[in-house]
C-alpha atoms as a PDB file:
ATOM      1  CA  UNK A   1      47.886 -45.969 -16.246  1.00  0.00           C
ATOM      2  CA  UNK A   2      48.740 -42.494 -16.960  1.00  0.00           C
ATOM      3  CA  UNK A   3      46.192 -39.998 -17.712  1.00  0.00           C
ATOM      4  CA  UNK A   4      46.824 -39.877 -21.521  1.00  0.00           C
ATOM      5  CA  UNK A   5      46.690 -43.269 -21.598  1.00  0.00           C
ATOM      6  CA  UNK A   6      43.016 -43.215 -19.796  1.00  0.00           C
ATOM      7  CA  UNK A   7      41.855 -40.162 -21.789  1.00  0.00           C
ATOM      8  CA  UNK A   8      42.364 -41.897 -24.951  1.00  0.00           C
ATOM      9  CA  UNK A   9      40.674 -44.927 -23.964  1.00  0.00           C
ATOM     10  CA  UNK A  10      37.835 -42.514 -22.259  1.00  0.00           C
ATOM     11  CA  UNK A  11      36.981 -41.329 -25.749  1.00  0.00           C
ATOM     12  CA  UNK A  12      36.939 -44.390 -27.008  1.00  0.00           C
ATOM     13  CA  UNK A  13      34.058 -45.558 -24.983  1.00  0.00           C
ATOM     14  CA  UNK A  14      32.731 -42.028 -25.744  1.00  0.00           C
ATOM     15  CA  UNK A  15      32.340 -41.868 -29.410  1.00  0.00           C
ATOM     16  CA  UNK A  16      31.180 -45.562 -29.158  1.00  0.00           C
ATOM     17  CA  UNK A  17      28.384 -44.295 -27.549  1.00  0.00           C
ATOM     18  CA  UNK A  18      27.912 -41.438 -29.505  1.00  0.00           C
ATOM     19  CA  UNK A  19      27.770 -43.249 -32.562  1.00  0.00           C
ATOM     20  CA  UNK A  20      25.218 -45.232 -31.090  1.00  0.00           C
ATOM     21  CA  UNK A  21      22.843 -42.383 -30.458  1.00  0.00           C
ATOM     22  CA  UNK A  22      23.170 -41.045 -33.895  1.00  0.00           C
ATOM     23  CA  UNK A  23      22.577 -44.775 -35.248  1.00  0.00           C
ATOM     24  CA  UNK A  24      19.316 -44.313 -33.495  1.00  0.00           C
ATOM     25  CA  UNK A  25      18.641 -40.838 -34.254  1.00  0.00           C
ATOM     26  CA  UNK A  26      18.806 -41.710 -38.158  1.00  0.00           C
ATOM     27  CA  UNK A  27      17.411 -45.026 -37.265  1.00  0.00           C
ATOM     28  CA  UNK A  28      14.697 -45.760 -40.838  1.00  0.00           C
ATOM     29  CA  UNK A  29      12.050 -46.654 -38.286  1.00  0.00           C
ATOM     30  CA  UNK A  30      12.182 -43.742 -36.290  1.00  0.00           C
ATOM     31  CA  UNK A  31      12.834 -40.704 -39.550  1.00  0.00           C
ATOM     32  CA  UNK A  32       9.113 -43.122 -40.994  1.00  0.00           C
ATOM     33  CA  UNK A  33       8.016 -42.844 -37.422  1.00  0.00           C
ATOM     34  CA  UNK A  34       8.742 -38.618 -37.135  1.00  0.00           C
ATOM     35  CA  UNK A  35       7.856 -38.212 -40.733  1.00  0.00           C
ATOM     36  CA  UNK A  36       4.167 -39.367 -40.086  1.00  0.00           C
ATOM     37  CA  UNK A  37       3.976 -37.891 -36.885  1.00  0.00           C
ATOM     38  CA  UNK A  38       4.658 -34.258 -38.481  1.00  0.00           C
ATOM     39  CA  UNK A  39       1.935 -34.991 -40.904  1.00  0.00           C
ATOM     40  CA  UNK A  40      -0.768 -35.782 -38.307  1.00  0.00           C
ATOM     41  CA  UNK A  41       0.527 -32.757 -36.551  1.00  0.00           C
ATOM     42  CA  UNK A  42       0.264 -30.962 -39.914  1.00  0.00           C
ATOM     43  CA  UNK A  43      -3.135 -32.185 -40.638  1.00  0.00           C
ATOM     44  CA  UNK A  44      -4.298 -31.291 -37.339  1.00  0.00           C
ATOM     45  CA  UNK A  45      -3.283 -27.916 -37.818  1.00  0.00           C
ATOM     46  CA  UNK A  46      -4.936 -27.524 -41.030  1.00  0.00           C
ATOM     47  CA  UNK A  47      -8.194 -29.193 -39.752  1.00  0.00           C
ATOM     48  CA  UNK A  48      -8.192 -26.000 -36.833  1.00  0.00           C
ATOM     49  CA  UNK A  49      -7.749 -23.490 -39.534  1.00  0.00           C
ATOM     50  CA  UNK A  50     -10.286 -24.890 -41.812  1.00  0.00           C
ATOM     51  CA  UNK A  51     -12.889 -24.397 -39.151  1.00  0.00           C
ATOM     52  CA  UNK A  52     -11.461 -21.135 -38.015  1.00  0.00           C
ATOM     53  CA  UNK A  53     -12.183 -20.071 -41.710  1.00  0.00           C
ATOM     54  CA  UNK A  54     -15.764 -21.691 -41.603  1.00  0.00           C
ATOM     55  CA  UNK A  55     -16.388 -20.210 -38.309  1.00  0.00           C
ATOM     56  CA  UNK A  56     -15.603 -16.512 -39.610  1.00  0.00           C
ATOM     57  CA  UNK A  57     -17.902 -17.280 -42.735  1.00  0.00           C
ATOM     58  CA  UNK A  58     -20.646 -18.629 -40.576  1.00  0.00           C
ATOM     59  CA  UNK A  59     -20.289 -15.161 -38.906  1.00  0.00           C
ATOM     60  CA  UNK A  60     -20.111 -13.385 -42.765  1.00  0.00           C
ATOM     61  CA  UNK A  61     -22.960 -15.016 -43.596  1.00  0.00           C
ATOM     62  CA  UNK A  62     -25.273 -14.165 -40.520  1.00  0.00           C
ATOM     63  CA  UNK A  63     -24.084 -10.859 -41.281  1.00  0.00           C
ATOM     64  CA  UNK A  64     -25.089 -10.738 -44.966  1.00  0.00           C
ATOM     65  CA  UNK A  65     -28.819 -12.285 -44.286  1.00  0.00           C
ATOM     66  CA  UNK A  66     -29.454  -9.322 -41.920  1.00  0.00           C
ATOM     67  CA  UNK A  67     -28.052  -6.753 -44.494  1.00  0.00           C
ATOM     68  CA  UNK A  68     -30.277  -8.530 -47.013  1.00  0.00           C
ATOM     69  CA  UNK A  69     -33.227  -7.829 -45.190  1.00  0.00           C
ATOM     70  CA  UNK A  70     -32.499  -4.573 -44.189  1.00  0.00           C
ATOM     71  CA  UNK A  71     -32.450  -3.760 -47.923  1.00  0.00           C
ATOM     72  CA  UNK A  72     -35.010  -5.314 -48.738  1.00  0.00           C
ATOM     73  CA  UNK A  73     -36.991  -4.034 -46.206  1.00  0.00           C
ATOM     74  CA  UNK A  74     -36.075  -0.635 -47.078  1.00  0.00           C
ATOM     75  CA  UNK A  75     -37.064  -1.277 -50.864  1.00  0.00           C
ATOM     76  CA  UNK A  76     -40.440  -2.458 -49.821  1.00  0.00           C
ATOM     77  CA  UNK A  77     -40.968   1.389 -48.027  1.00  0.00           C
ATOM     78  CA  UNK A  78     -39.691   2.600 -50.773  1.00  0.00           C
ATOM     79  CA  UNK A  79     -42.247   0.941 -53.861  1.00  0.00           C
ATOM     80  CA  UNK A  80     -44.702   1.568 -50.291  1.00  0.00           C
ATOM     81  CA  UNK A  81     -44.111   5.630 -50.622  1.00  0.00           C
ATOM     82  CA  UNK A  82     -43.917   5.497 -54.653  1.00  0.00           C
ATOM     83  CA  UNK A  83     -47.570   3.844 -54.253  1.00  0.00           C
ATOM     84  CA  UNK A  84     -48.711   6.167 -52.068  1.00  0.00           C
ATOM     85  CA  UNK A  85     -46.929   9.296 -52.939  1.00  0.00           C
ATOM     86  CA  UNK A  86     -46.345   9.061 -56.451  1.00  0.00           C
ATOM     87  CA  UNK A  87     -43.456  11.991 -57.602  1.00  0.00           C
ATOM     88  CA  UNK A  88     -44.838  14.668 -59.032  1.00  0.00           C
ATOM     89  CA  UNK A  89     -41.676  15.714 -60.891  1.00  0.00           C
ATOM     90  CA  UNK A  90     -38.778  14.032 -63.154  1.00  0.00           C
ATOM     91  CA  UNK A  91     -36.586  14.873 -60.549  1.00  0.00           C
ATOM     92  CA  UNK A  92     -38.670  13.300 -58.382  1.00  0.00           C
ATOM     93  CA  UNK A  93     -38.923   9.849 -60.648  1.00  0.00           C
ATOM     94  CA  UNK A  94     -35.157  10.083 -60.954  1.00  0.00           C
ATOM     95  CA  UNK A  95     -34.337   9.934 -57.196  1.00  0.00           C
ATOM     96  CA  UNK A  96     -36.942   7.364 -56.505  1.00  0.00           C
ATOM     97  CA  UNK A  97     -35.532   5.099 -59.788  1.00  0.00           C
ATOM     98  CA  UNK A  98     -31.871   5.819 -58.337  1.00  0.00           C
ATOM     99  CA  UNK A  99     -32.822   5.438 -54.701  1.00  0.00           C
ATOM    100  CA  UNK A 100     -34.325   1.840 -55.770  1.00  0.00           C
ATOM    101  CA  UNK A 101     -31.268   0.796 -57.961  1.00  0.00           C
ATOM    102  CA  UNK A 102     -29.008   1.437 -55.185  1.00  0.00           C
ATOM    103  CA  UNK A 103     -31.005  -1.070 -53.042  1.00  0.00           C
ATOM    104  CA  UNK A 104     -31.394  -3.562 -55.997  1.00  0.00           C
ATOM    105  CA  UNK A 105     -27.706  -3.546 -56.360  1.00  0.00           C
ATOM    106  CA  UNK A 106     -26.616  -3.616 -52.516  1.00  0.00           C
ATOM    107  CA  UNK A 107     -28.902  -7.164 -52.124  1.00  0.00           C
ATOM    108  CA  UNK A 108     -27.195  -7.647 -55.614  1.00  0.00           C
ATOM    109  CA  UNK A 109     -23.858  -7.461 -54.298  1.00  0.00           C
ATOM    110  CA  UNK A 110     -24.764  -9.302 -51.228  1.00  0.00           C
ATOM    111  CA  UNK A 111     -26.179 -12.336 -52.939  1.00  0.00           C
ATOM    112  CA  UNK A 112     -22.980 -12.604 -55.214  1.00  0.00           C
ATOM    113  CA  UNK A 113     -21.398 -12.029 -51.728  1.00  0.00           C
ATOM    114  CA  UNK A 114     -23.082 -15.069 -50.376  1.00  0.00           C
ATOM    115  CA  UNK A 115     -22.825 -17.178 -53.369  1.00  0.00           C
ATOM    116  CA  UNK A 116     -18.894 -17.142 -53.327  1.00  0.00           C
ATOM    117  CA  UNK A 117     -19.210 -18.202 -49.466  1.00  0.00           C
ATOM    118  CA  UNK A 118     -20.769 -20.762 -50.080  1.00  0.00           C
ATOM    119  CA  UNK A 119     -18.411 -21.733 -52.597  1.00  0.00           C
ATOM    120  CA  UNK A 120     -15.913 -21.906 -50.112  1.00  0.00           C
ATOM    121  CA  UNK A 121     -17.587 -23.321 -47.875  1.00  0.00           C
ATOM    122  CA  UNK A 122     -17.891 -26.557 -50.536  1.00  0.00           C
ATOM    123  CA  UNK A 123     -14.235 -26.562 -51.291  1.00  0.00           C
ATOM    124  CA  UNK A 124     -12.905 -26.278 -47.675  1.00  0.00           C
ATOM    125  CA  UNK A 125     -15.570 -29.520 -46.641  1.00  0.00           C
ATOM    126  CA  UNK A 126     -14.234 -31.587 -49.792  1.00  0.00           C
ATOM    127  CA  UNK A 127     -10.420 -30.299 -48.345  1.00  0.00           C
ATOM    128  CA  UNK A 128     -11.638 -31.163 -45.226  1.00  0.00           C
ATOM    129  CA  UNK A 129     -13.098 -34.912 -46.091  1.00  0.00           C
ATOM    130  CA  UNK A 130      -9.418 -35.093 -48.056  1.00  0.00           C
ATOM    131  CA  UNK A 131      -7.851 -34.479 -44.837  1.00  0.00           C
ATOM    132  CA  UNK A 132      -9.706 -36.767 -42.712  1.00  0.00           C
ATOM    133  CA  UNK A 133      -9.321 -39.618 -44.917  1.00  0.00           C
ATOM    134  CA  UNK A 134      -5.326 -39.295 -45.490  1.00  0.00           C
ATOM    135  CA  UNK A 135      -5.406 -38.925 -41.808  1.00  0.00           C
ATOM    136  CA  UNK A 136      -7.089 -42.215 -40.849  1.00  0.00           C
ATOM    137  CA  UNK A 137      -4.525 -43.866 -43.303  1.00  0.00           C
ATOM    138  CA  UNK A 138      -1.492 -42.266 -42.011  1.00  0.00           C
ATOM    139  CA  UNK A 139      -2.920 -42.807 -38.162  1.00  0.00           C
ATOM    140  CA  UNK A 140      -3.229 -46.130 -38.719  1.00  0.00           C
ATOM    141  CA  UNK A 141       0.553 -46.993 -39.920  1.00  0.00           C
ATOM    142  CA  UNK A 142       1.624 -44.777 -37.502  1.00  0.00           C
ATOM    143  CA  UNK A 143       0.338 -46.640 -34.698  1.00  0.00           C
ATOM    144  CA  UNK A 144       2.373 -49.572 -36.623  1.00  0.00           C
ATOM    145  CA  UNK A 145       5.355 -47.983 -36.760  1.00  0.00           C
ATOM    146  CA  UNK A 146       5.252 -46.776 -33.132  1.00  0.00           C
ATOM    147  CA  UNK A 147       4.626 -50.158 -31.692  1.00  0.00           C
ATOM    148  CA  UNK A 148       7.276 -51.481 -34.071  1.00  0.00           C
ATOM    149  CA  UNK A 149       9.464 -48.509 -33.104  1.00  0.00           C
ATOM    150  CA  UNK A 150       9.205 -48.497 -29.470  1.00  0.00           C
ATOM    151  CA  UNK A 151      10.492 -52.225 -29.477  1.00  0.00           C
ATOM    152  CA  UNK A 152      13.325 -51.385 -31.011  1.00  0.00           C
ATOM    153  CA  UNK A 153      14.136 -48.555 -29.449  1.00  0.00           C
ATOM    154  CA  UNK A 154      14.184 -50.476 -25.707  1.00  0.00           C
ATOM    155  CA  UNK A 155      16.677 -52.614 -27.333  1.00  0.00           C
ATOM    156  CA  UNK A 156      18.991 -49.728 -28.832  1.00  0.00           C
ATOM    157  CA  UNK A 157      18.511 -47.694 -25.439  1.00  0.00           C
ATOM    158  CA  UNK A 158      19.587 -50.560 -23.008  1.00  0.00           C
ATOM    159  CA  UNK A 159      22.750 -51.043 -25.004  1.00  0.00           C
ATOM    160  CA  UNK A 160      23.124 -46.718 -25.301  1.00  0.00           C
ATOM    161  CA  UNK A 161      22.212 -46.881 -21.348  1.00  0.00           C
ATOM    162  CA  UNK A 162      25.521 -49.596 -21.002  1.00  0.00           C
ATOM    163  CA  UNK A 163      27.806 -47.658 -22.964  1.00  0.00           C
ATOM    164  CA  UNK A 164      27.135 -44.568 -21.539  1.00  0.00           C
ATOM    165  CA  UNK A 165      27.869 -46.290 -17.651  1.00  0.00           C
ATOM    166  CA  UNK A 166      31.099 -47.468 -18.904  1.00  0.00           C
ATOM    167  CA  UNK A 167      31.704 -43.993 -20.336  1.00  0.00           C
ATOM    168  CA  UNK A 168      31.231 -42.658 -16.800  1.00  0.00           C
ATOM    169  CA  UNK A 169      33.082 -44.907 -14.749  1.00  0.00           C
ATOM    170  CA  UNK A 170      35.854 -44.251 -16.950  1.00  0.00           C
ATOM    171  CA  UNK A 171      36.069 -40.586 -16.612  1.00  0.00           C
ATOM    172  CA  UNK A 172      35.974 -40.796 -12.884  1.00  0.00           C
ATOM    173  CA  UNK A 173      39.642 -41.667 -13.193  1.00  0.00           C
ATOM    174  CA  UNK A 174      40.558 -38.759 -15.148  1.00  0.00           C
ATOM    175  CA  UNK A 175      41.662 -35.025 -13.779  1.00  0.00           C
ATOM    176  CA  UNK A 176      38.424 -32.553 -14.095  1.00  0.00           C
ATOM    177  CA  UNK A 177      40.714 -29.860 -15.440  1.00  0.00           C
ATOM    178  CA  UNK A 178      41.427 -32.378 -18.478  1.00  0.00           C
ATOM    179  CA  UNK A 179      38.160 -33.516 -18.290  1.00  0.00           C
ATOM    180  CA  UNK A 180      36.670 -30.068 -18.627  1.00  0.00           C
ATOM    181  CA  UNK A 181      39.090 -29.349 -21.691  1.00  0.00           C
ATOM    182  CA  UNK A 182      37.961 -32.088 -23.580  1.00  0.00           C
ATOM    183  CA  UNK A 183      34.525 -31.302 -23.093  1.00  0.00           C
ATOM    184  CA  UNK A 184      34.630 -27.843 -24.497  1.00  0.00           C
ATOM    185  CA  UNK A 185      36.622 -29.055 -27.445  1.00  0.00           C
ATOM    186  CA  UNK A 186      34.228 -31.538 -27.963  1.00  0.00           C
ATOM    187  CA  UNK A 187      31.624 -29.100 -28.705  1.00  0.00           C
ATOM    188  CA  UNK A 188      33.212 -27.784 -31.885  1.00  0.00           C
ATOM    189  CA  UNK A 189      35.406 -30.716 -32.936  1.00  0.00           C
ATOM    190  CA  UNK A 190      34.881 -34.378 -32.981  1.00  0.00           C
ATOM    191  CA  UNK A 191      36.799 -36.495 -31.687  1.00  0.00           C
ATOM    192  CA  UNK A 192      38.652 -34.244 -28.995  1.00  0.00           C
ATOM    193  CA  UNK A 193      41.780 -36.191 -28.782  1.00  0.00           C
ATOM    194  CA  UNK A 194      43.840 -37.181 -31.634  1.00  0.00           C
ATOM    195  CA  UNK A 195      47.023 -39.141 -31.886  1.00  0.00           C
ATOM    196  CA  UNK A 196      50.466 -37.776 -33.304  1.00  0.00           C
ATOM    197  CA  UNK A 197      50.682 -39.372 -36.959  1.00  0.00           C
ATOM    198  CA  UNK A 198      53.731 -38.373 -38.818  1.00  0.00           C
ATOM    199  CA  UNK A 199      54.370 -35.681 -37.436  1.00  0.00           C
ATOM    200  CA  UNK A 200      50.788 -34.374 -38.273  1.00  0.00           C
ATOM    201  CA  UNK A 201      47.636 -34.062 -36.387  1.00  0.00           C
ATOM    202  CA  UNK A 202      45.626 -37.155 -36.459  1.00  0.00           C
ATOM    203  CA  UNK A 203      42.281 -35.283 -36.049  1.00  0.00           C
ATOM    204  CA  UNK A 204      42.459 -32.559 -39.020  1.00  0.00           C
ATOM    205  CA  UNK A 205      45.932 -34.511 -40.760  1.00  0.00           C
ATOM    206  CA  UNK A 206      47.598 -30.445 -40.883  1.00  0.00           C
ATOM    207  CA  UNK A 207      51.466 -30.891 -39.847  1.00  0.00           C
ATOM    208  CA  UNK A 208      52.647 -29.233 -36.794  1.00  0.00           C
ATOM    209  CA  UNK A 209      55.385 -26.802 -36.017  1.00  0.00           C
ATOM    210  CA  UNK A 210      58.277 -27.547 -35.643  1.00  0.00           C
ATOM    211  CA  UNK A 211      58.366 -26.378 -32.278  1.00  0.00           C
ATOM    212  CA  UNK A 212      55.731 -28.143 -30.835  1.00  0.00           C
ATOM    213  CA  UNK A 213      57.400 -31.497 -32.747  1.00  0.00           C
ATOM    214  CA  UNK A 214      60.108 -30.635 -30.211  1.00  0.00           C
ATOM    215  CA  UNK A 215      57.964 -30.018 -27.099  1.00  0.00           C
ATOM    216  CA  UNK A 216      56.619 -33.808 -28.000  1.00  0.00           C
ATOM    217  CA  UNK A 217      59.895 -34.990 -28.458  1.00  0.00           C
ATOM    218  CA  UNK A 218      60.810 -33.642 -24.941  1.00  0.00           C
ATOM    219  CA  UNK A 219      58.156 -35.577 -23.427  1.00  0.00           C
ATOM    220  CA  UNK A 220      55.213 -33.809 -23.923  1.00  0.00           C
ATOM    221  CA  UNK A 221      52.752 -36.043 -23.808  1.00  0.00           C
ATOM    222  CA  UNK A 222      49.904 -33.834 -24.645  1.00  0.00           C
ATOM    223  CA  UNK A 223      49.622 -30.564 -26.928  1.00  0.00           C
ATOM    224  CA  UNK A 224      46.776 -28.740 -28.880  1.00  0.00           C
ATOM    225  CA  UNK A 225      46.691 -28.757 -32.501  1.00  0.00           C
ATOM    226  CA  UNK A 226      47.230 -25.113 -33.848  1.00  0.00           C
ATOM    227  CA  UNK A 227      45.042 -25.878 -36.495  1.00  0.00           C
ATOM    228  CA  UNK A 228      41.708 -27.267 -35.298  1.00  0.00           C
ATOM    229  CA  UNK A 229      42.192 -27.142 -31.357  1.00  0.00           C
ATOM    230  CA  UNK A 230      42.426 -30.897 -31.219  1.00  0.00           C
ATOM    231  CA  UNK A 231      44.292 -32.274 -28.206  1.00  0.00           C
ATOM    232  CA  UNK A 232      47.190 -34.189 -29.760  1.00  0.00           C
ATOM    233  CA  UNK A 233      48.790 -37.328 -27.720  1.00  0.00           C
ATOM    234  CA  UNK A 234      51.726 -39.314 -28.259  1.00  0.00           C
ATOM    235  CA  UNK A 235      51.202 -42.787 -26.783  1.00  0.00           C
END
């Protein structure tokens, strides 16, 4: 048999096994299978972020307390000096009455502060809860679909595994210079070989030159299409 003759029947046994392994790739079980696994991954990932956020309020909060008392603290000296040194001028009054409105305001602020944490903090547990509960659903069909999945998927490799030994054995036959060609045109058009159809490229159905038409005529038995850089036999 003539190397044409086995290249052609090469990539035969080659796009039967790459239609196989896109059969499996777009397999329903396996897109169900991937789509649930991306949400666990997403949920996971949200999960970490929620108690990042917590973690940094935690921190806010600690924070706040200890500002809260230092204000406070510093109000009590203050009423503690306006007892016992009372001012003796309206200047006096007015820094002591501005002195204590700045503090009133600062634990003010700080209490608003904390109030909105702990808003958050409510919204991102009942998130949270969400999450876990969606989770356990989706975990659960998941494991389902994986054992479901996995049988299926023996099956589909064993007969990918069969096709791709007879793929192999026939290529041994072939020259490695033509093997190597097809390869790299395999990368950016599919199939590599295509047979001469009315005078037209079987692959990408453009018609050739007229000179090439010629070359085939001649004997050629194997050309590249000018058009999408299929290899073009005549069998």
């Amino acid at each position: 048999m003539e190397q044409i003759e086995l290249l052609w029947e090469f990539q035969q046994a080659d796009m039967e096994a790459d239609t196989l392994e896109n059969e499996m790739k777009r397999s329903p079980n396996r897109l169900a299978l991937k789509k649930n696994r991306d949400f666990l991954v997403e949920q996971q990932t949200a999960v970490k972020q929620i108690e990042e956020e917590v973690a940094q309020m935690l921190d806010r909060v600690d924070v706040i307390r200890d500002a809260i008392v230092m204000q406070q603290d510093q109000l009590k000296a203050l009423q503690v000096r306006l007892t016992e040194a009372p001012p003796t001028s309206l200047d006096e009054a007015r820094a002591f009455s501005q002195d204590a409105q700045r503090l009133l305001g600062d634990i003010a602020s700080y209490e608003q502060e904390m109030k909105r944490i702990q808003q958050d903090g409510a919204e991102h547990e009942r998130i949270q809860k969400e999450i876990v509960i969606k989770f356990s659903r989706v975990r659960t069909e998941y494991e389902a679909q994986k054992v479901a999945y996995e049988d299926e998927y023996r099956v589909q490799m064993k007969a990918l595994e069969d096709k791709r030994r007879i793929v192999q054995e026939k290529g041994k036959e072939i020259d490695p210079t033509l093997m190597e060609r097809y390869q790299a045109i395999k990368r950016h058009c599919v199939p590599p070989v295509a047979k001469l159809v009315n005078g037209q490229c079987g692959g990408c159905f453009m018609s050739l030159p007229s000179v090439t038409l010629r070359n085939l005529k001649a004997g050629a038995k194997l050309i590249e299409c000018e058009s999408c850089g299929r290899m073009i036999i005549q069998l």
